[in-house]
PDB file of N, CA and C in Angstrom:
ATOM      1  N   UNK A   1     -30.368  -5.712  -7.880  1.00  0.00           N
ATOM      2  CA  UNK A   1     -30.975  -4.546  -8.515  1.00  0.00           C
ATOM      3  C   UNK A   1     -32.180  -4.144  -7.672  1.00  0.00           C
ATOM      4  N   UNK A   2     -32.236  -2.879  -7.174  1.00  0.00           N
ATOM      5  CA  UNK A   2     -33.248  -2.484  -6.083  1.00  0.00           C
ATOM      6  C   UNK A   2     -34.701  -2.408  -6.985  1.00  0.00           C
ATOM      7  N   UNK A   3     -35.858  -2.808  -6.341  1.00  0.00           N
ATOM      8  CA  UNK A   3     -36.998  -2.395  -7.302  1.00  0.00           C
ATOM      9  C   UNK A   3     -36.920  -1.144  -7.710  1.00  0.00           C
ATOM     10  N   UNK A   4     -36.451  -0.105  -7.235  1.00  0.00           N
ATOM     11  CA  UNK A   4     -36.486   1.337  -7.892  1.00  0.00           C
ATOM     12  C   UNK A   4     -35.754   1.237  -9.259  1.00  0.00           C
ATOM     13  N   UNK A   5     -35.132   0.598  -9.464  1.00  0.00           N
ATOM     14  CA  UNK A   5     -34.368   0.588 -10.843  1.00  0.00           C
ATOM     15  C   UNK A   5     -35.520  -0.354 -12.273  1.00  0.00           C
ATOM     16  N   UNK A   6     -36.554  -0.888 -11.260  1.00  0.00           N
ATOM     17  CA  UNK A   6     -38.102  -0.911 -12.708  1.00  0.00           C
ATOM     18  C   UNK A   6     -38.609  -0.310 -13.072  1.00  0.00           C
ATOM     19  N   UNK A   7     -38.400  -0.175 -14.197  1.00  0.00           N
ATOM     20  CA  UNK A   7     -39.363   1.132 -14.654  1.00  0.00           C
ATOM     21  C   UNK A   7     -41.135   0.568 -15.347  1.00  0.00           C
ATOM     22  N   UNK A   8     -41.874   1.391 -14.949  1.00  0.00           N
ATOM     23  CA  UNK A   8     -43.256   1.114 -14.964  1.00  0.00           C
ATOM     24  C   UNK A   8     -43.555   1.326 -16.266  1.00  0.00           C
ATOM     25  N   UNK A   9     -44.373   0.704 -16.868  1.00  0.00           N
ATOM     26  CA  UNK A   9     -45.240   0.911 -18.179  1.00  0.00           C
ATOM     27  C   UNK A   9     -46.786   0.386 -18.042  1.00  0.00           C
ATOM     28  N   UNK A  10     -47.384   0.798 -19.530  1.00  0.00           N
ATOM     29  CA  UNK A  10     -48.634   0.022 -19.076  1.00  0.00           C
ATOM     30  C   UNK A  10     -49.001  -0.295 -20.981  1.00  0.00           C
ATOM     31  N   UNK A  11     -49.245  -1.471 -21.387  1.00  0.00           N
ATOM     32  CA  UNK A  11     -49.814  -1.719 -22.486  1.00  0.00           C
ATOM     33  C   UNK A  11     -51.313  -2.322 -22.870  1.00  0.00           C
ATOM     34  N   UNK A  12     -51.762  -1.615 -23.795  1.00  0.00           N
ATOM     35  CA  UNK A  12     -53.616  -2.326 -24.129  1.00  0.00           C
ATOM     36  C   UNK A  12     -53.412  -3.580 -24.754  1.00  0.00           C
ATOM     37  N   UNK A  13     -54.036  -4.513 -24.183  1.00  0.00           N
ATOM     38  CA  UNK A  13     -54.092  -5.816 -24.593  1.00  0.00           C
ATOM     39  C   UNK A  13     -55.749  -6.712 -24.659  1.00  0.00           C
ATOM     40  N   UNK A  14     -56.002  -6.819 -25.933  1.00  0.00           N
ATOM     41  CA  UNK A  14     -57.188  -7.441 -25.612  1.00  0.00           C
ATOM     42  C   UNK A  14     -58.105  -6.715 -25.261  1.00  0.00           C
ATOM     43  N   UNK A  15     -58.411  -5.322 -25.100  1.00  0.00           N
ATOM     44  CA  UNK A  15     -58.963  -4.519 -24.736  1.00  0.00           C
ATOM     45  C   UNK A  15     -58.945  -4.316 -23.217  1.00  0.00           C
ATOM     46  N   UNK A  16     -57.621  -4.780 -22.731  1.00  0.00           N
ATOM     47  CA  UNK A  16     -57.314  -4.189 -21.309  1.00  0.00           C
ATOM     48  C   UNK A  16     -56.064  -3.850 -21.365  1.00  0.00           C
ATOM     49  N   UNK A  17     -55.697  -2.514 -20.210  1.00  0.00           N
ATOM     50  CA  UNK A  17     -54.723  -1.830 -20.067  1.00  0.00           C
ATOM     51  C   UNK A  17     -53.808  -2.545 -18.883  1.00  0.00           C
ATOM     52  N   UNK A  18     -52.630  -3.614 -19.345  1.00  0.00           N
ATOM     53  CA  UNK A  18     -52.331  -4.376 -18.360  1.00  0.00           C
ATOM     54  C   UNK A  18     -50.654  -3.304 -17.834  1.00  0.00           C
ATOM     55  N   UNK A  19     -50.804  -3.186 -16.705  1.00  0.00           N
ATOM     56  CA  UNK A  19     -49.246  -3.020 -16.112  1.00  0.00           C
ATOM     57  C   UNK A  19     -48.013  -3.923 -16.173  1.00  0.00           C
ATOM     58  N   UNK A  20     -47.192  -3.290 -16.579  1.00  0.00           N
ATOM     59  CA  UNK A  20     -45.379  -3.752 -17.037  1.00  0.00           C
ATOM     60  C   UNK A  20     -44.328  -3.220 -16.039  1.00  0.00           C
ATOM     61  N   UNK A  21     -43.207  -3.897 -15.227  1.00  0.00           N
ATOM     62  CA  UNK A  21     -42.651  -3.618 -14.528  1.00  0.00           C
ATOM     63  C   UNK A  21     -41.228  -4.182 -15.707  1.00  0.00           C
ATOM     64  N   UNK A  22     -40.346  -3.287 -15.838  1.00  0.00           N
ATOM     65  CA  UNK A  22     -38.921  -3.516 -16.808  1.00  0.00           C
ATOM     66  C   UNK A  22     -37.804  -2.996 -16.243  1.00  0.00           C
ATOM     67  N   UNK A  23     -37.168  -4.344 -16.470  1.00  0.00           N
ATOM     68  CA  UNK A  23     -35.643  -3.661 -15.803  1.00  0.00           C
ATOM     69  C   UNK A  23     -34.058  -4.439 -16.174  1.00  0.00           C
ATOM     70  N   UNK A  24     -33.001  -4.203 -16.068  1.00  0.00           N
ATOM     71  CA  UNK A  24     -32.281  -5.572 -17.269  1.00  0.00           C
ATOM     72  C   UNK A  24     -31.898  -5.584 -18.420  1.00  0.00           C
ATOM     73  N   UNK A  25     -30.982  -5.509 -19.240  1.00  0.00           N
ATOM     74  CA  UNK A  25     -30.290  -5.793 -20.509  1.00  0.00           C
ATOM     75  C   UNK A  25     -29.846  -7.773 -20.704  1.00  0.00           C
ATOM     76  N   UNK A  26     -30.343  -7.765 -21.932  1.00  0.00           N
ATOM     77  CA  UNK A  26     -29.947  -9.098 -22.234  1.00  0.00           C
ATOM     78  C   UNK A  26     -30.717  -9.969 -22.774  1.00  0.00           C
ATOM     79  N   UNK A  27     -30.875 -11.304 -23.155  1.00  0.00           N
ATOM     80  CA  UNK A  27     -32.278 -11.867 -22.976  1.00  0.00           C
ATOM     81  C   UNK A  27     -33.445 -11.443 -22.173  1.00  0.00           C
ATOM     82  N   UNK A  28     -34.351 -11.889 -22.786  1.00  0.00           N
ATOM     83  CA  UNK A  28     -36.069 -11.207 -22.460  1.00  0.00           C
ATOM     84  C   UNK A  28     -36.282 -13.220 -21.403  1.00  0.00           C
ATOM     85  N   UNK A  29     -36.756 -11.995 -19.773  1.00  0.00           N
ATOM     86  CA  UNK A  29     -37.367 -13.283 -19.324  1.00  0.00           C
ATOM     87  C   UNK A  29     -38.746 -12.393 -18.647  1.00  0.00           C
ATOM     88  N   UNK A  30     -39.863 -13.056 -19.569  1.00  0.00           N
ATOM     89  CA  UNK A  30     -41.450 -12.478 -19.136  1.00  0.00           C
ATOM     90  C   UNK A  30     -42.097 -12.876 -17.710  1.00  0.00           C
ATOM     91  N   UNK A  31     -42.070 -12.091 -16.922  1.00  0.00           N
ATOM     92  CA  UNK A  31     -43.006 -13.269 -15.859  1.00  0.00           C
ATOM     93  C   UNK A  31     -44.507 -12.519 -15.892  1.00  0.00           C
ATOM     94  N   UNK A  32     -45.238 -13.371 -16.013  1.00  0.00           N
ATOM     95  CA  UNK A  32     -46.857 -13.227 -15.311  1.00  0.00           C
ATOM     96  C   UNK A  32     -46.870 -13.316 -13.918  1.00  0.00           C
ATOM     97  N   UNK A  33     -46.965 -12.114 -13.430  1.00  0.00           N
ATOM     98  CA  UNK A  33     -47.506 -12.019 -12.063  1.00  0.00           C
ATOM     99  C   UNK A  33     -49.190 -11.836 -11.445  1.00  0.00           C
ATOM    100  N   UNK A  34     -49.574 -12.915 -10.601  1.00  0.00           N
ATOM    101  CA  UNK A  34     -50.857 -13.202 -10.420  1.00  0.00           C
ATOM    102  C   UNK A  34     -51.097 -12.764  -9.285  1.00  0.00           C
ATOM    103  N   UNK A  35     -49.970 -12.283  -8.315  1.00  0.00           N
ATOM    104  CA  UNK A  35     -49.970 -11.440  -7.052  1.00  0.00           C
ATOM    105  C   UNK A  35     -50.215 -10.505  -6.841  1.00  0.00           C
ATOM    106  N   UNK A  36     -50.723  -9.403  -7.747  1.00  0.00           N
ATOM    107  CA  UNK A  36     -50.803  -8.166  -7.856  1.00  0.00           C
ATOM    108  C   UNK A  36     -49.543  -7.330  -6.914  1.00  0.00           C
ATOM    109  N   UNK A  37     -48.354  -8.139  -7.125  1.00  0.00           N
ATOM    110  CA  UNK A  37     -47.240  -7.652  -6.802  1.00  0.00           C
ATOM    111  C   UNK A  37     -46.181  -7.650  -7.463  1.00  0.00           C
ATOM    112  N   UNK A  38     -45.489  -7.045  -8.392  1.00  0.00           N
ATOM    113  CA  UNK A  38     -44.587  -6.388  -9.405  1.00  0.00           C
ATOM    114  C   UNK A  38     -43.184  -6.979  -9.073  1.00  0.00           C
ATOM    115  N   UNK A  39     -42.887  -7.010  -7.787  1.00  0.00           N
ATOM    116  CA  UNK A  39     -41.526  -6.847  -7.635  1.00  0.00           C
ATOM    117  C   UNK A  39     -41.415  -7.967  -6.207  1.00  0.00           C
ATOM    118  N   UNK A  40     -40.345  -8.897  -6.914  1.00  0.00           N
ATOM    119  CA  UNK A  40     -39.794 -10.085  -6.014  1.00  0.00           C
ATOM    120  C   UNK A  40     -38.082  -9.924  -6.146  1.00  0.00           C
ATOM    121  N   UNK A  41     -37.453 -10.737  -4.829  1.00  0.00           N
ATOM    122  CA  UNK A  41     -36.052 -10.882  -5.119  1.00  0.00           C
ATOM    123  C   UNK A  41     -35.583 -11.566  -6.098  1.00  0.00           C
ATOM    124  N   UNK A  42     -36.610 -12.536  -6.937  1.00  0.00           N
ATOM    125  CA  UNK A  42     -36.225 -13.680  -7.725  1.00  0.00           C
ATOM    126  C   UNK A  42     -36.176 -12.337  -8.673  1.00  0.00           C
ATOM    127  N   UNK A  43     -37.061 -10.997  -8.995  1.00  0.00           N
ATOM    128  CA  UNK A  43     -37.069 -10.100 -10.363  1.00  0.00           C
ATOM    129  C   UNK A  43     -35.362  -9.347 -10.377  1.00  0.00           C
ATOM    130  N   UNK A  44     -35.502  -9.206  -9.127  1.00  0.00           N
ATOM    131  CA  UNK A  44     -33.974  -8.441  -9.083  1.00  0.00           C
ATOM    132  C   UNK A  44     -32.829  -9.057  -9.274  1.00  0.00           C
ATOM    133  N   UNK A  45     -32.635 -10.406  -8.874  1.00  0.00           N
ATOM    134  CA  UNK A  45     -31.742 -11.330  -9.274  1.00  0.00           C
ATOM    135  C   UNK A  45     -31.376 -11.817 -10.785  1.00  0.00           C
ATOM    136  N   UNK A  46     -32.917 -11.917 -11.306  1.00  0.00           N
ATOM    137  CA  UNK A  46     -32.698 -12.348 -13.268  1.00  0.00           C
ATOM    138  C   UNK A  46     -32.703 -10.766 -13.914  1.00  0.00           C
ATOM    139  N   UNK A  47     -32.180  -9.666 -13.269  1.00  0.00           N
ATOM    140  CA  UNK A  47     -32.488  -8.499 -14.116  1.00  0.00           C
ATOM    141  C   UNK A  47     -30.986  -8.326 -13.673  1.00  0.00           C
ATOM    142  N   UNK A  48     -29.827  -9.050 -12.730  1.00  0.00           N
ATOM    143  CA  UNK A  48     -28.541  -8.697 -13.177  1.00  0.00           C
ATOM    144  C   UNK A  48     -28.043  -9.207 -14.256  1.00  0.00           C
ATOM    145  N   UNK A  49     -28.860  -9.837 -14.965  1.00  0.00           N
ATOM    146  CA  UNK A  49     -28.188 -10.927 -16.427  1.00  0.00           C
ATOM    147  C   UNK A  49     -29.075 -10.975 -16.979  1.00  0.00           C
ATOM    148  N   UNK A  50     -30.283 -10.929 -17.493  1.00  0.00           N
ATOM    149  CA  UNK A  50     -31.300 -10.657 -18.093  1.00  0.00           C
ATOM    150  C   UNK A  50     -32.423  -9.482 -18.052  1.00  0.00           C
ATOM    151  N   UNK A  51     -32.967  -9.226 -19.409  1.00  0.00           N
ATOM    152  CA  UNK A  51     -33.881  -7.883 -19.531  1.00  0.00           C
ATOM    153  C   UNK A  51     -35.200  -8.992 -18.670  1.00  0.00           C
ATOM    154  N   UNK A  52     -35.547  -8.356 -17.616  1.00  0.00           N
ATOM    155  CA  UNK A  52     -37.049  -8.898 -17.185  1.00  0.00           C
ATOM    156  C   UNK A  52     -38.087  -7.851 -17.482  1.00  0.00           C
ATOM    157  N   UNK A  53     -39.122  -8.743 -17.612  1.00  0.00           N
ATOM    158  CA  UNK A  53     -40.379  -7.973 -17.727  1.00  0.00           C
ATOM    159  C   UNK A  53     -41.776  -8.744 -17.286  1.00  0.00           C
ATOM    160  N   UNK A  54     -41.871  -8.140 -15.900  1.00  0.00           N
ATOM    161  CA  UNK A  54     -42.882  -8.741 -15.056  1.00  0.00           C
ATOM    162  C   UNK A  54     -44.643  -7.929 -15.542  1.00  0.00           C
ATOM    163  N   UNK A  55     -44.982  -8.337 -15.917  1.00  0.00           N
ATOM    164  CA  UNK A  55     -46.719  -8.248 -16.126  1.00  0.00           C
ATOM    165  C   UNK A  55     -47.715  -8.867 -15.411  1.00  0.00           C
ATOM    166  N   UNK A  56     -48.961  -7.675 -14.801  1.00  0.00           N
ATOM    167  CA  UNK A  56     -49.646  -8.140 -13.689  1.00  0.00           C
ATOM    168  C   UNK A  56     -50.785  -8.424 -14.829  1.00  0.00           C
ATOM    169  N   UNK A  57     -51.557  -9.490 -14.608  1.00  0.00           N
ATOM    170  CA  UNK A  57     -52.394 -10.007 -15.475  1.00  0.00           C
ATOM    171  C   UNK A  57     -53.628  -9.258 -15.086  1.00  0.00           C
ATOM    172  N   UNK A  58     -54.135  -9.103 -15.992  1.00  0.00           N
ATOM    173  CA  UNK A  58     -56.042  -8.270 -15.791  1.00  0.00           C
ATOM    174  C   UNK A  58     -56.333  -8.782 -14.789  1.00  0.00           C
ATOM    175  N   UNK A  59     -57.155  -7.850 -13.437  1.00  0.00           N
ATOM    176  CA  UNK A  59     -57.721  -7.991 -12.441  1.00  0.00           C
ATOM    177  C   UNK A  59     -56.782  -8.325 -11.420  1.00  0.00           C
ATOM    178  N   UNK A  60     -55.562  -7.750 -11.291  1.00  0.00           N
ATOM    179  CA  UNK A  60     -54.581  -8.281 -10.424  1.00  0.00           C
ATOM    180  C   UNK A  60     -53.701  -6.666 -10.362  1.00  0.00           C
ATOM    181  N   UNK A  61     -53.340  -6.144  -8.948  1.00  0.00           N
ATOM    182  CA  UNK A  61     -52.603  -4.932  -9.115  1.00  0.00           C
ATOM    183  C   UNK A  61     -53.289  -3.803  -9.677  1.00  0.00           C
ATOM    184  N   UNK A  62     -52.470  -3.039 -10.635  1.00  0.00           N
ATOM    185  CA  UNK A  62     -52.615  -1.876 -11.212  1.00  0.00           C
ATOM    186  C   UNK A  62     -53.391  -1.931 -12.744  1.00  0.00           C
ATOM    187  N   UNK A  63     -53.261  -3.464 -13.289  1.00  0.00           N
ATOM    188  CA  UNK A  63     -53.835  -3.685 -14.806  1.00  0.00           C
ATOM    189  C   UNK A  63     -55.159  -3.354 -13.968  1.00  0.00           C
ATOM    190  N   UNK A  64     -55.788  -3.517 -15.656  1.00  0.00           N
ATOM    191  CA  UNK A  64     -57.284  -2.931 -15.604  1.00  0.00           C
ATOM    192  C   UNK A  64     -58.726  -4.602 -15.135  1.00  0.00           C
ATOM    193  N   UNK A  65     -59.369  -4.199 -13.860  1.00  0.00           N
ATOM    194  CA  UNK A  65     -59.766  -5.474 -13.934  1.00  0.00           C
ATOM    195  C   UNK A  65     -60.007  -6.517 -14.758  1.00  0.00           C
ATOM    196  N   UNK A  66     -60.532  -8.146 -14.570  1.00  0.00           N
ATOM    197  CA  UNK A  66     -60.831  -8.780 -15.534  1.00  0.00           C
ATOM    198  C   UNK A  66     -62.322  -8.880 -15.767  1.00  0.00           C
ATOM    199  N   UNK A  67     -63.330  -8.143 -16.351  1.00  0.00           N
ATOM    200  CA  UNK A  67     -64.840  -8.353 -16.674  1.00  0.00           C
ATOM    201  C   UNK A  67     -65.102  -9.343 -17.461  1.00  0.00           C
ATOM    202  N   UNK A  68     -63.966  -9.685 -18.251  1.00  0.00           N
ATOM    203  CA  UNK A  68     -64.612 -10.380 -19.525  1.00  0.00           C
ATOM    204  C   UNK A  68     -64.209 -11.585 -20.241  1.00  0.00           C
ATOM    205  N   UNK A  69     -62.306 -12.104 -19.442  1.00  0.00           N
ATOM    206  CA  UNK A  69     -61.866 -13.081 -19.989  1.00  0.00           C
ATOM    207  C   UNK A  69     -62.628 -14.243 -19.126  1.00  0.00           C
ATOM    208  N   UNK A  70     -63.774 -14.963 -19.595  1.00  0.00           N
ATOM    209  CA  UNK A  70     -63.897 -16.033 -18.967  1.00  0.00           C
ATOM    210  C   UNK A  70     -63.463 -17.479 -19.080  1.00  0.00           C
ATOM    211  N   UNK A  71     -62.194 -17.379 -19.291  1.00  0.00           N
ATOM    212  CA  UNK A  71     -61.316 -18.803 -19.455  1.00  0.00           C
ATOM    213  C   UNK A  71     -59.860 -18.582 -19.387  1.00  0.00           C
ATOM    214  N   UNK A  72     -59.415 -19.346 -18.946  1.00  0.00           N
ATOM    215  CA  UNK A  72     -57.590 -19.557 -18.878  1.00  0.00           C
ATOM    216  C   UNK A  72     -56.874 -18.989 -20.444  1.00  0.00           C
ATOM    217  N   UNK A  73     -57.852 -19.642 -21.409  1.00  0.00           N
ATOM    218  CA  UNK A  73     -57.759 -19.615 -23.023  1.00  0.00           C
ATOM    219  C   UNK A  73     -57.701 -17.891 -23.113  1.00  0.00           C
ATOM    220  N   UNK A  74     -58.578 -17.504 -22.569  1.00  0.00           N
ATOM    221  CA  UNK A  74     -58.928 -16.079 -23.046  1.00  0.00           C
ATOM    222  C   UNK A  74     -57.914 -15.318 -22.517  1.00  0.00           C
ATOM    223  N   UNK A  75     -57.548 -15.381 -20.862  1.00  0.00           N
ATOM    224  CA  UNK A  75     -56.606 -14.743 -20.234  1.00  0.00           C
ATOM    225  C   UNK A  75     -55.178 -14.982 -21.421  1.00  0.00           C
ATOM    226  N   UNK A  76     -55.027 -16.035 -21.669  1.00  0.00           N
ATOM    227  CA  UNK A  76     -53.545 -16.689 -22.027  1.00  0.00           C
ATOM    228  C   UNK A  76     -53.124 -15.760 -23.539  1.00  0.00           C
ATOM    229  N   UNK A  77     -54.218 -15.534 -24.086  1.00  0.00           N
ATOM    230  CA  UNK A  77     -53.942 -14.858 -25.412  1.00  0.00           C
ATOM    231  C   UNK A  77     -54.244 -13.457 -25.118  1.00  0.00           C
ATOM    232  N   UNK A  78     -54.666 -12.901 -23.804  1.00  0.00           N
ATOM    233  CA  UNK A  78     -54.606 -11.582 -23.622  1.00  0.00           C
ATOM    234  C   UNK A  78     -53.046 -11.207 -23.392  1.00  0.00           C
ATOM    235  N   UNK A  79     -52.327 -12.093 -22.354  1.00  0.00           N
ATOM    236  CA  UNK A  79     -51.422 -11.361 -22.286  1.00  0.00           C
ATOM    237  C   UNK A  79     -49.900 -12.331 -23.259  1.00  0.00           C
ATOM    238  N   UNK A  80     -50.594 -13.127 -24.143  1.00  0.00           N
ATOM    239  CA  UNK A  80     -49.774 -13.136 -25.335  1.00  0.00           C
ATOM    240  C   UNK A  80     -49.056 -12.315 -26.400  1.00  0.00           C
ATOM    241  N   UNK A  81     -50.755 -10.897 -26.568  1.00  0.00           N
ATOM    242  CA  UNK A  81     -50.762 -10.198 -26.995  1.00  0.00           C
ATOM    243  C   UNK A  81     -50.067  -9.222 -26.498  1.00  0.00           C
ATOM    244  N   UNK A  82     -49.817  -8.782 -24.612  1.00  0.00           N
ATOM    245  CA  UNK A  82     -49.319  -8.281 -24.181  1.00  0.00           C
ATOM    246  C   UNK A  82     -48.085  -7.760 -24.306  1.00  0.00           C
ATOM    247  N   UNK A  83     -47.341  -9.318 -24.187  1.00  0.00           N
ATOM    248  CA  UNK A  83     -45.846  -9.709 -24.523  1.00  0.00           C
ATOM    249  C   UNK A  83     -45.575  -9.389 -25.720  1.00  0.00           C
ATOM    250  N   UNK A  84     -46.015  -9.612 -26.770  1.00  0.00           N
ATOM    251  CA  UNK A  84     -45.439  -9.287 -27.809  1.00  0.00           C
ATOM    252  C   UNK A  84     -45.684  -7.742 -28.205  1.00  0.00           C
ATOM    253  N   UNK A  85     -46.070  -7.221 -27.611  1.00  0.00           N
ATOM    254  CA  UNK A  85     -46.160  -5.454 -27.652  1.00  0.00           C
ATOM    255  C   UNK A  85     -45.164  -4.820 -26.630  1.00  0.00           C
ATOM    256  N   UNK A  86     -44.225  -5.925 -26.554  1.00  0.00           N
ATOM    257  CA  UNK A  86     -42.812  -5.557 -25.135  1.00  0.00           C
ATOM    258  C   UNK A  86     -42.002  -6.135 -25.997  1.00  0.00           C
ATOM    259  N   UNK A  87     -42.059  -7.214 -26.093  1.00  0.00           N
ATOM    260  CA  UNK A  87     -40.997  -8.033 -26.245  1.00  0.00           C
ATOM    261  C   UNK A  87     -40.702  -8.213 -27.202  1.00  0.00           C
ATOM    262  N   UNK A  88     -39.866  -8.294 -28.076  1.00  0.00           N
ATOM    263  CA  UNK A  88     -39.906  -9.100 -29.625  1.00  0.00           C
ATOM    264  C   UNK A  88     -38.817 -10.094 -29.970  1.00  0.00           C
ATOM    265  N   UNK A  89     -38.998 -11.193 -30.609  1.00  0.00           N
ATOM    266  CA  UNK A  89     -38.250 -12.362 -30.495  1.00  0.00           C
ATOM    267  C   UNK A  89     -38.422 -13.191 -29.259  1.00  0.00           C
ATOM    268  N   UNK A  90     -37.971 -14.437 -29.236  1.00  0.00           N
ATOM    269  CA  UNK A  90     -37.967 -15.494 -27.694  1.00  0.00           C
ATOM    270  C   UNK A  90     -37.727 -14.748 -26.741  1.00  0.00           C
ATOM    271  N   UNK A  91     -38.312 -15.071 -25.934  1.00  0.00           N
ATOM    272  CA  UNK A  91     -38.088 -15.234 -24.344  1.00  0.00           C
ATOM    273  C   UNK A  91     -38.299 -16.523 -23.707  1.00  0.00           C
ATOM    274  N   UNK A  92     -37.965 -16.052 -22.335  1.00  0.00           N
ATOM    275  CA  UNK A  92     -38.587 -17.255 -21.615  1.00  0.00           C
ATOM    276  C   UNK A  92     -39.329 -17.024 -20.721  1.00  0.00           C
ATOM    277  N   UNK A  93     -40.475 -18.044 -20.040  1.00  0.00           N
ATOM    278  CA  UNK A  93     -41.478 -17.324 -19.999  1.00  0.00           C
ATOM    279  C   UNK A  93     -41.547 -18.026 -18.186  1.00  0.00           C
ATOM    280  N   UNK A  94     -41.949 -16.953 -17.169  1.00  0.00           N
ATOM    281  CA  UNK A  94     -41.996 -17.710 -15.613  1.00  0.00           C
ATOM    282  C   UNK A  94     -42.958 -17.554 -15.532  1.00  0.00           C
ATOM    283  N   UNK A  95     -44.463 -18.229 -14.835  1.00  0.00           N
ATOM    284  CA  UNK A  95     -45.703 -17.888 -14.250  1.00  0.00           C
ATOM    285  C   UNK A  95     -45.448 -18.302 -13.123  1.00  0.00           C
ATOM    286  N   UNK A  96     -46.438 -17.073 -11.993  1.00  0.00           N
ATOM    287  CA  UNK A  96     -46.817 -17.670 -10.829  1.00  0.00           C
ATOM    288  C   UNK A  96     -47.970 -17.832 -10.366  1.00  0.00           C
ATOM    289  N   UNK A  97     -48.394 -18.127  -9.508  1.00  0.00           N
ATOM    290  CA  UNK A  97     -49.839 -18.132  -9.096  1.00  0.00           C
ATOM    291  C   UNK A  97     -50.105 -18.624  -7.484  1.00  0.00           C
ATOM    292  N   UNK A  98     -50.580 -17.842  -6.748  1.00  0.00           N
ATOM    293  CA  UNK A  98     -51.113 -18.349  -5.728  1.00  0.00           C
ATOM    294  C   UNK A  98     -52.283 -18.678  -5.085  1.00  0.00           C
ATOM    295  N   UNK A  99     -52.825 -18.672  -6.548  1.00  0.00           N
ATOM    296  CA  UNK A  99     -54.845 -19.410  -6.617  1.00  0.00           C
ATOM    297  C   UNK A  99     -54.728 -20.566  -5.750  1.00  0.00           C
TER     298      UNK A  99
END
């Protein structure tokens, strides 16, 4: 599935406006992206069999910087809140990080 076939969104979370990359029918698989990069071959591969939905976490990409979550805790329930304003019911959930 070419990245052109994601379609962009953006949801308020926590009082930040985080960016959503969606693409895929099927089960919901969420990834947190910490790259401020949306789109991998691994997204195009789980979006021929699964609905993906990649989210760039505050201060990363196109979301709205991070001023104010100062803890993992704080980030983690920002974009908890995120997900569930996409998603509804289970998913499964991928993080990456190249901190």
């Amino acid at each position: 599935m070419p990245e052109s076939d994601f379609k962009e969104g953006h949801v308020e979370a926590d009082g930040f406006r985080v960016r959503y990359l969606e693409a895929g029918q099927g089960d919901s698989v969420v990834i947190l992206d910490s790259t401020a990069w949306g789109w991998s071959p691994l997204n195009d591969a789980l979006a021929k069999t699964y609905r993906v939905v990649v989210f760039e976490v505050p201060g990363m990409g196109s979301s709205s910087p991070n001023t104010t979550s100062g803890s993992v805790n704080d980030l983690a329930g920002t974009m908890v809140q995120a997900a569930a304003s996409v998603v509804s019911g289970k998913f499964t959930l991928i993080g990456t990080s190249f901190a």
